[in-house]
C-alpha atoms as a PDB file:
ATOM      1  CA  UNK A   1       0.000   0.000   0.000  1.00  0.00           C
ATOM      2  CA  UNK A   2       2.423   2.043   1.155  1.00  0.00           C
ATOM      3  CA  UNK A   3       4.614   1.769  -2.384  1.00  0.00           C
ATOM      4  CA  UNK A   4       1.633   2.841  -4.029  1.00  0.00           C
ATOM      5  CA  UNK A   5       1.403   5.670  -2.200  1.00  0.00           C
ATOM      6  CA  UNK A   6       4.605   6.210  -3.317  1.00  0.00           C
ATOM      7  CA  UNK A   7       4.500   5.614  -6.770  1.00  0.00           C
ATOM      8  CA  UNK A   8       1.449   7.883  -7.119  1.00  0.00           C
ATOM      9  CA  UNK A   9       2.964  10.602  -5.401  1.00  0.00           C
ATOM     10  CA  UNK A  10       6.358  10.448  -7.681  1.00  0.00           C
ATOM     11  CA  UNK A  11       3.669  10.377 -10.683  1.00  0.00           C
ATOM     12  CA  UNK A  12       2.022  13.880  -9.515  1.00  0.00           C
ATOM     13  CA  UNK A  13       5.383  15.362  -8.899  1.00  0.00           C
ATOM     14  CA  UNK A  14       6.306  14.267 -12.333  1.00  0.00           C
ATOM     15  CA  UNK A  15       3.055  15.602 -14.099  1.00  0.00           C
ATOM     16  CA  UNK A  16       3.446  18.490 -12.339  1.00  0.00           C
ATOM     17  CA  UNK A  17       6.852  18.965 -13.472  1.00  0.00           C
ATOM     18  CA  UNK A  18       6.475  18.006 -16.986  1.00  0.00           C
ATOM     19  CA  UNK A  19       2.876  20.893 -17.391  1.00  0.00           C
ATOM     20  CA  UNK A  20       5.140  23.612 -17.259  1.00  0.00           C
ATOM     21  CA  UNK A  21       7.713  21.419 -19.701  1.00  0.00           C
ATOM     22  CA  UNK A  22       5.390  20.731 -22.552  1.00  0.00           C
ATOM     23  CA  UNK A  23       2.422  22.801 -23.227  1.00  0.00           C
ATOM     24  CA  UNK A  24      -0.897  21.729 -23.535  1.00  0.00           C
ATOM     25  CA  UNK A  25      -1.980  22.692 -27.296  1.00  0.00           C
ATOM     26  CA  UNK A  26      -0.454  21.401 -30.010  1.00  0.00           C
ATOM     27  CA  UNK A  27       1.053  23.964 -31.468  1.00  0.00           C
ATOM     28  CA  UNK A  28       2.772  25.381 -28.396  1.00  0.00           C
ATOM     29  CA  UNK A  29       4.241  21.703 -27.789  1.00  0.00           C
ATOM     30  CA  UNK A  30       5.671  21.957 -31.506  1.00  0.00           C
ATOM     31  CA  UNK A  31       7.024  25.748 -30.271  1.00  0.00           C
ATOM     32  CA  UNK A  32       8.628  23.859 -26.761  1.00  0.00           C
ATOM     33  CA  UNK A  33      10.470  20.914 -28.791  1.00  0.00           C
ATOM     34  CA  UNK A  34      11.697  23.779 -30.798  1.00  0.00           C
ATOM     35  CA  UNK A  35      13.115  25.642 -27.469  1.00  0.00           C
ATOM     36  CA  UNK A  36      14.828  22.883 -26.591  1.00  0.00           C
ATOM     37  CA  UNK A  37      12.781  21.114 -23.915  1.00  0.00           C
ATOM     38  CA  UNK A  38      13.552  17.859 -24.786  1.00  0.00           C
ATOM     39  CA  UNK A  39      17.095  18.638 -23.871  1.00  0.00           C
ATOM     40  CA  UNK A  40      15.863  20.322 -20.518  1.00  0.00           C
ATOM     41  CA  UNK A  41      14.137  16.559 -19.858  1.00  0.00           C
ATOM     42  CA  UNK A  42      17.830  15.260 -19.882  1.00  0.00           C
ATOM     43  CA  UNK A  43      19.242  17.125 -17.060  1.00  0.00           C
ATOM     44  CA  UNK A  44      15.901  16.375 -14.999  1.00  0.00           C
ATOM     45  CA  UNK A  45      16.828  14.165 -12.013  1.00  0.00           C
ATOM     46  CA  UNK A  46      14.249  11.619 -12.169  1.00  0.00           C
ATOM     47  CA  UNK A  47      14.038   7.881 -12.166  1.00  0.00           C
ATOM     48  CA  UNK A  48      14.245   6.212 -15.883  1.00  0.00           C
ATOM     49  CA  UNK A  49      10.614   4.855 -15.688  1.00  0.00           C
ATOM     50  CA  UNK A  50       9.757   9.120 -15.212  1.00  0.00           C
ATOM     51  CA  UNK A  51      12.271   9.630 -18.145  1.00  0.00           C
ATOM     52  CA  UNK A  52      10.851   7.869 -20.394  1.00  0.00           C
ATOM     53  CA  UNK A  53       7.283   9.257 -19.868  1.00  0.00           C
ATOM     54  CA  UNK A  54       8.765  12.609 -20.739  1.00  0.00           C
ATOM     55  CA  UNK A  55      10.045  11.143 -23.709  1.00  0.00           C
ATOM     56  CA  UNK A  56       6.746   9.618 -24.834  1.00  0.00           C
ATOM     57  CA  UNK A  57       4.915  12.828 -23.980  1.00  0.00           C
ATOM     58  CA  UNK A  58       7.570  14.996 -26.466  1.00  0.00           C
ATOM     59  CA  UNK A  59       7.350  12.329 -29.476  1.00  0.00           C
ATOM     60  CA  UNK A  60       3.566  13.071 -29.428  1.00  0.00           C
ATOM     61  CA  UNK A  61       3.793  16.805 -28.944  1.00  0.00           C
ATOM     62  CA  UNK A  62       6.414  16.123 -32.436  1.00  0.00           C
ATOM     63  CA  UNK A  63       3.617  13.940 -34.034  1.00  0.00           C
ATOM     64  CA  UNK A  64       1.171  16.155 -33.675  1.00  0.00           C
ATOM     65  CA  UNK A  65      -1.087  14.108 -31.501  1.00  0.00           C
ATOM     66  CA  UNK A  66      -1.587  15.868 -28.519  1.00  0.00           C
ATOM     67  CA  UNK A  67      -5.578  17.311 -28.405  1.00  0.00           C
ATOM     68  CA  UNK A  68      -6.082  19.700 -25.684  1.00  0.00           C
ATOM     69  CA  UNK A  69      -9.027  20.675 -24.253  1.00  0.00           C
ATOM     70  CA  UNK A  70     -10.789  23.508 -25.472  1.00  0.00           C
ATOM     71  CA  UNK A  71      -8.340  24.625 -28.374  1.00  0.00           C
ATOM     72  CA  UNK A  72      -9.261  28.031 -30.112  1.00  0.00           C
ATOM     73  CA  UNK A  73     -10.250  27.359 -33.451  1.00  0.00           C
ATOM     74  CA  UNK A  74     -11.194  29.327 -36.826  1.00  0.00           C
ATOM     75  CA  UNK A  75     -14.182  28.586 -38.755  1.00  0.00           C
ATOM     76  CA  UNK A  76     -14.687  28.726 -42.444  1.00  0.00           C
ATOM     77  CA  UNK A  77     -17.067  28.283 -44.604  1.00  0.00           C
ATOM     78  CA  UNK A  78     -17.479  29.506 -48.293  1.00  0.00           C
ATOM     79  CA  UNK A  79     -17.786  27.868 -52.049  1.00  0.00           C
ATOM     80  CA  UNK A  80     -15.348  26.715 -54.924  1.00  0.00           C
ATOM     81  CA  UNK A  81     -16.482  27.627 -57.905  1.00  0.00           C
ATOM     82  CA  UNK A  82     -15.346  26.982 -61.924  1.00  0.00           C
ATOM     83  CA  UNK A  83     -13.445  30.501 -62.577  1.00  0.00           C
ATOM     84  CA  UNK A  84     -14.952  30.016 -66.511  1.00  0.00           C
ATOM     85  CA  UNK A  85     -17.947  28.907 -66.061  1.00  0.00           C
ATOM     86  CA  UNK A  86     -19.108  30.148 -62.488  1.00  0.00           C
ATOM     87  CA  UNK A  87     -20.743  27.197 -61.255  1.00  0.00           C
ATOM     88  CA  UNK A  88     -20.005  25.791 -58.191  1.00  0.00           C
ATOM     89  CA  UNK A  89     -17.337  22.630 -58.310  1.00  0.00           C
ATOM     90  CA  UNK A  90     -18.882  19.579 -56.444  1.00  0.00           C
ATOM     91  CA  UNK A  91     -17.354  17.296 -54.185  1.00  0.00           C
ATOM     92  CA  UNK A  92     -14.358  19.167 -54.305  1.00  0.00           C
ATOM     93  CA  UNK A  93     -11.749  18.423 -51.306  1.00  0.00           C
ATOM     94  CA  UNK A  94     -10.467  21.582 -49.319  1.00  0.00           C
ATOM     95  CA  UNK A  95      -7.452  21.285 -47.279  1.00  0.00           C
ATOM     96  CA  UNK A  96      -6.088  24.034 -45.174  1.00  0.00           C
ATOM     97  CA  UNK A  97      -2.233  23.569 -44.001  1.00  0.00           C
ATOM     98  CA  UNK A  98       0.639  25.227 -42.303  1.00  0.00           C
ATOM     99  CA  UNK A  99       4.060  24.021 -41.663  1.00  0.00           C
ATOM    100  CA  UNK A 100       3.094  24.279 -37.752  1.00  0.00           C
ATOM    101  CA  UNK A 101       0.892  21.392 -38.803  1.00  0.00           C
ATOM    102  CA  UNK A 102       1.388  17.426 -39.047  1.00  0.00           C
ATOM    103  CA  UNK A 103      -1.741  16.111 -39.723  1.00  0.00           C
ATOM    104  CA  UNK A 104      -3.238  17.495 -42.640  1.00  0.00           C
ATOM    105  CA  UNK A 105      -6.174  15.036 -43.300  1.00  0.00           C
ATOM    106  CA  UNK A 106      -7.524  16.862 -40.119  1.00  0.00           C
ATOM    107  CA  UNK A 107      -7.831  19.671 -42.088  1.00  0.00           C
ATOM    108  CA  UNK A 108      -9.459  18.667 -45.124  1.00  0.00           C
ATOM    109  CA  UNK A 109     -13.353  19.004 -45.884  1.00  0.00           C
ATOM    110  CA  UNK A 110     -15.035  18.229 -48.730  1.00  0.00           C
ATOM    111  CA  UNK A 111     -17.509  20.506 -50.315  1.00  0.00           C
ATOM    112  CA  UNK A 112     -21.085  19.222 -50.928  1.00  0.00           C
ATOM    113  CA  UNK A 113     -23.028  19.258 -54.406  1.00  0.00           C
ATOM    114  CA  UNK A 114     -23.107  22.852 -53.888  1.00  0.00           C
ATOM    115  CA  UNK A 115     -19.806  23.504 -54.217  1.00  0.00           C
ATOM    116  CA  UNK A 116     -20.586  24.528 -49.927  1.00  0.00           C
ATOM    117  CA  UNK A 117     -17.543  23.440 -47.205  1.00  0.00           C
ATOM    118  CA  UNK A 118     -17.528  24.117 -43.564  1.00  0.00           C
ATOM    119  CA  UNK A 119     -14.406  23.305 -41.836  1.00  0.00           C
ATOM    120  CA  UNK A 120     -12.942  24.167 -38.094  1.00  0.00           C
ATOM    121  CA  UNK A 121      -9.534  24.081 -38.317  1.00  0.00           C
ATOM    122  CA  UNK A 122      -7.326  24.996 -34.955  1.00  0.00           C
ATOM    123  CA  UNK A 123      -6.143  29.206 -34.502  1.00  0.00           C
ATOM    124  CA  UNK A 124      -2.601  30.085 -35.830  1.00  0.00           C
ATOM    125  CA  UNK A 125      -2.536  33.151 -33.864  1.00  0.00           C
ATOM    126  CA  UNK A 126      -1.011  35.906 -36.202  1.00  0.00           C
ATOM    127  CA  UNK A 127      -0.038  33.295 -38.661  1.00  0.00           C
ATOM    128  CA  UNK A 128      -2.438  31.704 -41.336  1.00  0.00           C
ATOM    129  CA  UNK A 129      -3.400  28.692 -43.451  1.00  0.00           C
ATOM    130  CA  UNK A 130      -2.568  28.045 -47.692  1.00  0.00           C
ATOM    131  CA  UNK A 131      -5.427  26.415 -48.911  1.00  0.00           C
ATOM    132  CA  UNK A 132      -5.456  23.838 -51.450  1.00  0.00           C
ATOM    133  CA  UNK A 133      -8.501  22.670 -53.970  1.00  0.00           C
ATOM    134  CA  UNK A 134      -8.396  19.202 -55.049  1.00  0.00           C
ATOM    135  CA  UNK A 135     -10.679  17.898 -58.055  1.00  0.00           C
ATOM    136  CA  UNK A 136     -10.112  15.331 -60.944  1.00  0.00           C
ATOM    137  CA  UNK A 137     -11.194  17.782 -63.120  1.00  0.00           C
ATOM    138  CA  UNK A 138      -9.708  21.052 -62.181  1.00  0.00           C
ATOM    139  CA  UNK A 139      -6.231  22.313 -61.706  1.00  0.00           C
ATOM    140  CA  UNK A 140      -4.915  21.794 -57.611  1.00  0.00           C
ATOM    141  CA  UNK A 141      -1.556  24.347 -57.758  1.00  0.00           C
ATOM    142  CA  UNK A 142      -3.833  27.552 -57.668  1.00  0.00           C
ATOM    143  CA  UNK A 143      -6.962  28.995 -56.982  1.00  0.00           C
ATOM    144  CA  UNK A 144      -8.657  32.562 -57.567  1.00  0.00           C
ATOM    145  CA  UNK A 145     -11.130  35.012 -54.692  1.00  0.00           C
ATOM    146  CA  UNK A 146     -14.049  36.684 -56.532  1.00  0.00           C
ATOM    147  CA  UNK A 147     -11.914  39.240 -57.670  1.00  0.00           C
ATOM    148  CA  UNK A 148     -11.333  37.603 -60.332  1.00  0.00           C
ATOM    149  CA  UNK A 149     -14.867  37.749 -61.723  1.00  0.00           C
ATOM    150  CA  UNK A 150     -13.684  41.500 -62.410  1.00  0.00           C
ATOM    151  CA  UNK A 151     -12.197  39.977 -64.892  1.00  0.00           C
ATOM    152  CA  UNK A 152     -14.030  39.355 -68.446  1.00  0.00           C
ATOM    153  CA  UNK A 153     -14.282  35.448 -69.603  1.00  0.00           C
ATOM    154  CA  UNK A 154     -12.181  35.972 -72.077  1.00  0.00           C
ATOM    155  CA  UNK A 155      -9.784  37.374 -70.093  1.00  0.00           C
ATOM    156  CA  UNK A 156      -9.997  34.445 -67.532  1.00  0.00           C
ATOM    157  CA  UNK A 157      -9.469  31.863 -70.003  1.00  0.00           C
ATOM    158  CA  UNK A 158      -6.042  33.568 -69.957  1.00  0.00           C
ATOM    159  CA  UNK A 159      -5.682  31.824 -66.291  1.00  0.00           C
ATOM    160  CA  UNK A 160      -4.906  28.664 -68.162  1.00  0.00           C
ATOM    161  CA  UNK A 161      -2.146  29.843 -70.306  1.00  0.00           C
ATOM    162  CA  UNK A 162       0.112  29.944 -67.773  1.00  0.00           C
ATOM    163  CA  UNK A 163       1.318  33.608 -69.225  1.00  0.00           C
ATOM    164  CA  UNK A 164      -1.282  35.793 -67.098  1.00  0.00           C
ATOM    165  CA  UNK A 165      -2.325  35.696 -63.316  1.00  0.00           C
ATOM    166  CA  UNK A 166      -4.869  37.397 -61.250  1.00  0.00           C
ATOM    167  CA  UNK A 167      -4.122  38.187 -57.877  1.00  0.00           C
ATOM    168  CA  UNK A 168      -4.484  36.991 -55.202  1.00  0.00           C
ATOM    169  CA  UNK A 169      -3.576  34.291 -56.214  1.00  0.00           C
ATOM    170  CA  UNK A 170      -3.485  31.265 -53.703  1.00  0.00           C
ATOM    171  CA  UNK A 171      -3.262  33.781 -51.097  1.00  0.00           C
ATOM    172  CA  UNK A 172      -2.953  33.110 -47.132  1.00  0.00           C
ATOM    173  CA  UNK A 173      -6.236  33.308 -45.254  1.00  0.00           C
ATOM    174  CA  UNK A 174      -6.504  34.041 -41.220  1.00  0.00           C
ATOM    175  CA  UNK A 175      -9.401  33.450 -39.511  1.00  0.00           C
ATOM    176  CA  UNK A 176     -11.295  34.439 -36.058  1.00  0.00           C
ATOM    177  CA  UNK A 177     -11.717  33.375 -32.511  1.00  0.00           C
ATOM    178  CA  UNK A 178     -15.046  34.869 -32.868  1.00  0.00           C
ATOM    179  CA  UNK A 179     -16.429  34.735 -36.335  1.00  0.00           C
ATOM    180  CA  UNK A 180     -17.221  32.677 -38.868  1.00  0.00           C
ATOM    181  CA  UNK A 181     -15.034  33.517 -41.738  1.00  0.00           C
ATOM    182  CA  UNK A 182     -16.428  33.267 -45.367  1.00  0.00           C
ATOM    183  CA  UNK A 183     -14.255  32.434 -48.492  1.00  0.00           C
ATOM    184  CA  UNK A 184     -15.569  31.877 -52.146  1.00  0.00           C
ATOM    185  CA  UNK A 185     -12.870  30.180 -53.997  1.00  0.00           C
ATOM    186  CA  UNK A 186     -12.275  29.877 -58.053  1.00  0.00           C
ATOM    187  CA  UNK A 187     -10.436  27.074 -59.502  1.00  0.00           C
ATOM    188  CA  UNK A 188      -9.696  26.816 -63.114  1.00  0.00           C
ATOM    189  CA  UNK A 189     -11.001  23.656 -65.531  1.00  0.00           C
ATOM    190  CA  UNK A 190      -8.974  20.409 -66.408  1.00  0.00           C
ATOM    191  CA  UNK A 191     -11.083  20.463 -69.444  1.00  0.00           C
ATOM    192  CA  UNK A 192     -12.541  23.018 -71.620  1.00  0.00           C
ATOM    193  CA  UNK A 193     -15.680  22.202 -74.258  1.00  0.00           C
ATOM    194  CA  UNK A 194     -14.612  22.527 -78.172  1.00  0.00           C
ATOM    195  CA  UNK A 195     -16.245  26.093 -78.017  1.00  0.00           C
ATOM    196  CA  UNK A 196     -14.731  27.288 -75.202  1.00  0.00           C
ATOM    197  CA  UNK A 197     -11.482  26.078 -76.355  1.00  0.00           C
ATOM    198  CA  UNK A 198     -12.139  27.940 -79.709  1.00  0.00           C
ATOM    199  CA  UNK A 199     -12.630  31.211 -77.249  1.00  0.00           C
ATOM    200  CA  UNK A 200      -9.235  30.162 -75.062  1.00  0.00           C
ATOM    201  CA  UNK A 201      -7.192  30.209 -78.063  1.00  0.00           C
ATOM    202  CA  UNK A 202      -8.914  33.357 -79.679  1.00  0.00           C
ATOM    203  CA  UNK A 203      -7.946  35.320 -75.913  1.00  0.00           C
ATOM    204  CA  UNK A 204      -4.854  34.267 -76.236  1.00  0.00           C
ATOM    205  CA  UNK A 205      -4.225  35.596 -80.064  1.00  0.00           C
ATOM    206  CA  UNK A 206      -5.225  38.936 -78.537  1.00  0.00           C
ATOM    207  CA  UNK A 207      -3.677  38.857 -75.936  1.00  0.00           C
ATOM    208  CA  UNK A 208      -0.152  37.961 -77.769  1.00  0.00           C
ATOM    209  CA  UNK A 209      -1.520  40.986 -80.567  1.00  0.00           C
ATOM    210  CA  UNK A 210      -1.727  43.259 -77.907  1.00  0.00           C
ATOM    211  CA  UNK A 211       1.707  42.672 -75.975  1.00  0.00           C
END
């Protein structure tokens, strides 16, 4: 009885020890490796059974698999639509990432037949998320806001020439603590009809005529 006592003592010391070691959120356990607190568990006194808890508890703040309680998160919601055609874009998949983060499947949503996504990602702080648009049938390295419906159609078929941009142009995006934040999201098509081909290729001689 008594060694229990013990034991379960030396495991509140420890936990007590190792909250002000390794943060509770993710992020700020990523932040702690990075200070060097896995080298501050080294030069800890403690018995090798306590060791190597700390050492478990740092390989999952590095994984990315600590979830604490009550993380501030962002909230998004918005459409992706076809930049040509402006129609929303199905089932497309919507990932948000940062180099803070490990597990990006966490972040991906996928929008419904609607083009509509909702997603709660975790806060960045003052930092803020890419965001990616994955669909069979429309390019993934970029994506246009709506200010690219300033543009004519035949000036947006330019997108997929590779020779003109809009911007912003797969821009950064913050979000709130407090607020839902709303994005609509233009992605360009894999695959153009014979007309609107005919029209791409007519921009383009224009556009060449005129540079």
């Amino acid at each position: 009885m008594i060694r229990r006592l013990v034991s379960a003592l030396a495991f509140l010391l420890m936990m007590t020890a190792f909250k002000h070691l390794l943060p509770e959120s993710t992020f700020q356990g990523l932040q702690a490796i990075e200070k060097g607190y896995d080298k501050i568990i080294e030069e800890i006194p403690l018995k090798k059974e306590l060791q190597d808890v700390g050492y478990n508890l740092l390989e999952k703040a590095k994984t990315g698999h600590i979830q604490p309680q009550n993380e501030p998160s962002w909230r998004f919601e918005g459409y992706v639509y076809d930049v040509i055609r402006e129609e929303p874009v199905p089932n497309a998949r919507v990932t948000f990432s940062n180099d803070l983060l490990r597990d990006v499947e966490t972040n991906t949503t996928t929008c419904d037949d609607w083009g509509y996504f909702r997603i709660a990602v975790p806060s960045l702080g003052k930092n803020a998320y890419n965001i990616q648009i994955d669909h069979p049938d429309y390019f993934s390295q970029t994506h246009w806001t709506r200010d690219a419906l300033k543009k004519s159609r035949q000036e947006r078929y330019l997108l997929g020439t590779g020779y003109v941009q809009f911007h912003p142009v797969s821009g950064t995006y913050q979000g709130s603590d407090t607020r839902i934040t709303r994005l609509e999201l233009y992605t360009y098509p894999l695959h153009l009809t014979p007309a609107e081909e005919r029209e791409k290729t007519a921009a383009f001689q224009r556009y060449r005529a005129g540079s």
